[in-house]
Protein backbone atom coordinates (compact mmCIF):
# COMPACT_ATOMS: atom_id res chain seq x y z
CA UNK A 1 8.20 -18.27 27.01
CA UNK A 2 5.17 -18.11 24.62
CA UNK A 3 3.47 -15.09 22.97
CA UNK A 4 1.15 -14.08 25.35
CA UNK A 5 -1.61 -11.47 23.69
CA UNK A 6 -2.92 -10.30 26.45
CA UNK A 7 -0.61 -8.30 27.27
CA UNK A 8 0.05 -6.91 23.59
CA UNK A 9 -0.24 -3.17 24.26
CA UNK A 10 -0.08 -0.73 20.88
CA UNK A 11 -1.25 2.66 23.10
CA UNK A 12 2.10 4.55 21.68
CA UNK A 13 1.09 4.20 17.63
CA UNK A 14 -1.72 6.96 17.28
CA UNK A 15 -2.83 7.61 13.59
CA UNK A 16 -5.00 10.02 13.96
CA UNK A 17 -7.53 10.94 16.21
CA UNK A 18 -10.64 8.52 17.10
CA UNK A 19 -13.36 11.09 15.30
CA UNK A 20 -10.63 11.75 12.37
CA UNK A 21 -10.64 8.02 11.66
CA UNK A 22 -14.30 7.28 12.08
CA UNK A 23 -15.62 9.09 9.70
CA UNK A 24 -12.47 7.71 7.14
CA UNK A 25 -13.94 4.33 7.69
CA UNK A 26 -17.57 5.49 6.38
CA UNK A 27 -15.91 7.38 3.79
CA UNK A 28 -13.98 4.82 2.88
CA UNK A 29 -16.77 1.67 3.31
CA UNK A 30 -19.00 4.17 1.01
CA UNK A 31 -16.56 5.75 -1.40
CA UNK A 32 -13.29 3.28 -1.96
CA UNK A 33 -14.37 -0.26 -0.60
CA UNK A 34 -17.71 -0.37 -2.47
CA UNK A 35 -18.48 -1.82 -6.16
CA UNK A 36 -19.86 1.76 -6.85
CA UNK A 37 -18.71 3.69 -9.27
CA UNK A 38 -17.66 7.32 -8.10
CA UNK A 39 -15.29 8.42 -10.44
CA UNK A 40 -11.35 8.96 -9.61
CA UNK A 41 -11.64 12.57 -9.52
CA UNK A 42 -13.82 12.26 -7.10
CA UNK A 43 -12.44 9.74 -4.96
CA UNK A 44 -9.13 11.80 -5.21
CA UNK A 45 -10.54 14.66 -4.03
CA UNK A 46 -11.80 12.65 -1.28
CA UNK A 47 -8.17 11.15 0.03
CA UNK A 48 -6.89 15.09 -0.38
CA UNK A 49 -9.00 16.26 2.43
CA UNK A 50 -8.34 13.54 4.69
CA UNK A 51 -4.45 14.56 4.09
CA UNK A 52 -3.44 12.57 0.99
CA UNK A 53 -0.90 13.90 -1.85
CA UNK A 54 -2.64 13.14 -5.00
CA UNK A 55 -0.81 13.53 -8.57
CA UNK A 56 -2.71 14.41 -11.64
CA UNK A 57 -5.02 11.98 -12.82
CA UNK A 58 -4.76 9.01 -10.75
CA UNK A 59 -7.37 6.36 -11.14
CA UNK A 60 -8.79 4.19 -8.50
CA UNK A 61 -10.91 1.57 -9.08
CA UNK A 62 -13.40 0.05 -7.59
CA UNK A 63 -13.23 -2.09 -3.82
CA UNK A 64 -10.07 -0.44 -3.01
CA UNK A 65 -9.43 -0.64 1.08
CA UNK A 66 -7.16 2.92 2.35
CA UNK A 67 -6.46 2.12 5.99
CA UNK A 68 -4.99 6.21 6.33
CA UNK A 69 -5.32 8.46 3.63
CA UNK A 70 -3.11 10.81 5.61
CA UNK A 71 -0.16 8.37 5.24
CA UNK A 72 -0.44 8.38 1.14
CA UNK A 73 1.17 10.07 -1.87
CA UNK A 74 0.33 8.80 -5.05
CA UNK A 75 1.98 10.45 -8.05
CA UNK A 76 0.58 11.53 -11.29
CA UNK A 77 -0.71 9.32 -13.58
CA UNK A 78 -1.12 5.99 -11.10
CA UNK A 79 -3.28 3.82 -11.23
CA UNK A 80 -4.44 1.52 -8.52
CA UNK A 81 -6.65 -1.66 -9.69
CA UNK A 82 -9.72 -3.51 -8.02
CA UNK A 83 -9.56 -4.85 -4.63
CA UNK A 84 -6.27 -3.54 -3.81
CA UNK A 85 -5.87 -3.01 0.26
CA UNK A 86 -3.50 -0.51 1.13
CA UNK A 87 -2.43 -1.52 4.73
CA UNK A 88 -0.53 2.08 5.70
CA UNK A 89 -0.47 1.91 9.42
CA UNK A 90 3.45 3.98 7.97
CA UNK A 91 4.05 5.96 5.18
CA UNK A 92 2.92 4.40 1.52
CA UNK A 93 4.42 6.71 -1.22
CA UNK A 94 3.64 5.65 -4.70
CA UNK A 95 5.63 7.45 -7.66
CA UNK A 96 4.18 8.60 -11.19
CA UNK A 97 2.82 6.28 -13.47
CA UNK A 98 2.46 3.43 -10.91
CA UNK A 99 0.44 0.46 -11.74
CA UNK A 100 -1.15 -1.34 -8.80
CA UNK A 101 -2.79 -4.63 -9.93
CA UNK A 102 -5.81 -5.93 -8.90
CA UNK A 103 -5.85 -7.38 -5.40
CA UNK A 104 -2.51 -6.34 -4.61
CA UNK A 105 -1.11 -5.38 -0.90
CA UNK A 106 0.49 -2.99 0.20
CA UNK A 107 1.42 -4.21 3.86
CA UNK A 108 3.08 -1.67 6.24
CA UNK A 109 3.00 -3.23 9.26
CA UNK A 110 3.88 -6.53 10.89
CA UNK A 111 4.54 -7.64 14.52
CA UNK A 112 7.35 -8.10 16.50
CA UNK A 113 7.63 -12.24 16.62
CA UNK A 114 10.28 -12.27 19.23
CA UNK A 115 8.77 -10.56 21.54
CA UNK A 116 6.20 -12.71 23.48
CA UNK A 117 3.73 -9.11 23.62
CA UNK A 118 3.78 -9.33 19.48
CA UNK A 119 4.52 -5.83 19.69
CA UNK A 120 3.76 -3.62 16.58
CA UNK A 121 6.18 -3.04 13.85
CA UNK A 122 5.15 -0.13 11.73
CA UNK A 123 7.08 0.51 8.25
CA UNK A 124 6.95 2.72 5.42
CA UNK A 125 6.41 1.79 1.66
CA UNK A 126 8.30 3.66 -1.16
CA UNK A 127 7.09 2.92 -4.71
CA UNK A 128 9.39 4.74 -7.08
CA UNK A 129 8.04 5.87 -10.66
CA UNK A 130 7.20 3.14 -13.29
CA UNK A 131 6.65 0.35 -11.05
CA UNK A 132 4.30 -2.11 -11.83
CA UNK A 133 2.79 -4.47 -8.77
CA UNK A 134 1.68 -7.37 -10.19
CA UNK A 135 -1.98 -9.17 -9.41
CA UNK A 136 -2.11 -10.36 -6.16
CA UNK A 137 0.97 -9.27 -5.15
CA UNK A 138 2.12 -8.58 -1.39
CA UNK A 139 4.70 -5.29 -0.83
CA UNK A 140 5.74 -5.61 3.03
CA UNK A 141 6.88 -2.74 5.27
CA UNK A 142 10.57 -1.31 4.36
CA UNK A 143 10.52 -2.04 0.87
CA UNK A 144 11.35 0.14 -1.90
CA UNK A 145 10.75 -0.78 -5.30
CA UNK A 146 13.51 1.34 -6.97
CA UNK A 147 12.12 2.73 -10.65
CA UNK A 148 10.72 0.59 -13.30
CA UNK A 149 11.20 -2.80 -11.66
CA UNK A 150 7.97 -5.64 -11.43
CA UNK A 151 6.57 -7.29 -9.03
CA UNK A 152 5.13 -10.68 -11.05
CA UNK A 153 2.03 -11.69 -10.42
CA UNK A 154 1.43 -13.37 -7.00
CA UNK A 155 4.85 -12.42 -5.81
CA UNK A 156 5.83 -11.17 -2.47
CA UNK A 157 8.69 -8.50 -2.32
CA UNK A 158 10.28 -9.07 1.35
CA UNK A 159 12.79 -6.72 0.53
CA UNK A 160 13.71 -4.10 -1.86
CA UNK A 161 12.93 -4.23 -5.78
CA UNK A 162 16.26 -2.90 -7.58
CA UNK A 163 15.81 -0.41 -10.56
CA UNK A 164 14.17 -2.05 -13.67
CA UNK A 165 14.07 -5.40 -12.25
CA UNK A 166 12.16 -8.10 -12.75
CA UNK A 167 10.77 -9.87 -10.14
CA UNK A 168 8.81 -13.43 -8.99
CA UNK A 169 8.11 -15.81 -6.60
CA UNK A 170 7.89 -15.99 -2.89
CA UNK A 171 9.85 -14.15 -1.43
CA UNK A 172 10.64 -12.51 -4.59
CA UNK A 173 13.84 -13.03 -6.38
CA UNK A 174 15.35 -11.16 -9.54
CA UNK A 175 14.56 -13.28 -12.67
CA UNK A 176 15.77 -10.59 -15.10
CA UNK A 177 15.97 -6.93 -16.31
CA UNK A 178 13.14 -5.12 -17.34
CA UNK A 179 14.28 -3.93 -21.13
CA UNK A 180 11.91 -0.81 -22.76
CA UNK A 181 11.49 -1.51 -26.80
């Protein structure tokens, strides 16, 4: 047996309706994924009334990619750098003072390998408070990055992030603990 994608079949994952996500993607190709400069507030307000939870002054720069706003909290005082794609086909949440560094991802779903349909796996993200995600850094679905801990730069966190650790490589492994002066 082979994967055979023709008959891959994801008719059971609905994230919204057709219209509903539409008029995300032009609000997102004009608003998030652009190298304008609309600022936070305004982009914020934006992701609350397509269903988002948005802290206090979270800032989001420029080229940033939301798949579904309604499948996002962000806490207060986030921030989430350039060219970041937030892949939330599940639940993202993102705790207070979050940093998300440029070109990071935030990758909630997969597919199911094993099966030769490559059937959908769809995960959830949890990003506790004072995490920082590293430059191009990859978070995959069913992680949680307990409090404080990094992601190094160019890492990829396969599974979950224990509180204030210290994390590199690929997948990423514990180097050390993360020690406040």
């Amino acid at each position: 047996m082979s994967t055979d994608l023709s008959k891959y079949n994801n008719h059971n994952y609905q994230p919204g309706g057709s219209f509903k996500r539409a008029i995300w993607y032009v609000v997102n190709r004009l608003f998030f994924k652009s190298s304008w400069l609309p600022p936070s507030s305004f982009k914020n307000n934006l992701l609350k009334l397509f269903g988002s939870k948005i802290g206090k002054r979270v800032i989001i720069k420029p080229r940033v990619n939301i798949k579904y706003p309604w499948f996002l909290e962000i806490g207060d005082h986030s921030w989430i750098g350039e060219n970041v794609w937030i892949d939330n086909v599940g639940m993202v949440s993102i705790g207070a003072n979050v940093c998300i560094s440029q070109g990071s991802l935030l990758l909630g779903g997969n597919h199911d390998f094993t099966k030769s349909t490559f059937d959908l796996i769809v995960s959830s993200i949890v990003i506790e408070d004072g995490v920082w995600i590293g430059a191009q850094s990859v978070v995959c679905g069913g992680v949680t990055c307990r409090s404080n801990a990094v992601l190094a730069v160019g890492s990829v966190a396969s599974s979950d992030l224990e509180l204030n650790g210290i994390y590199r490589g690929n997948p990423a492994v514990k180097i050390k603990d993360r020690i406040f002066k």
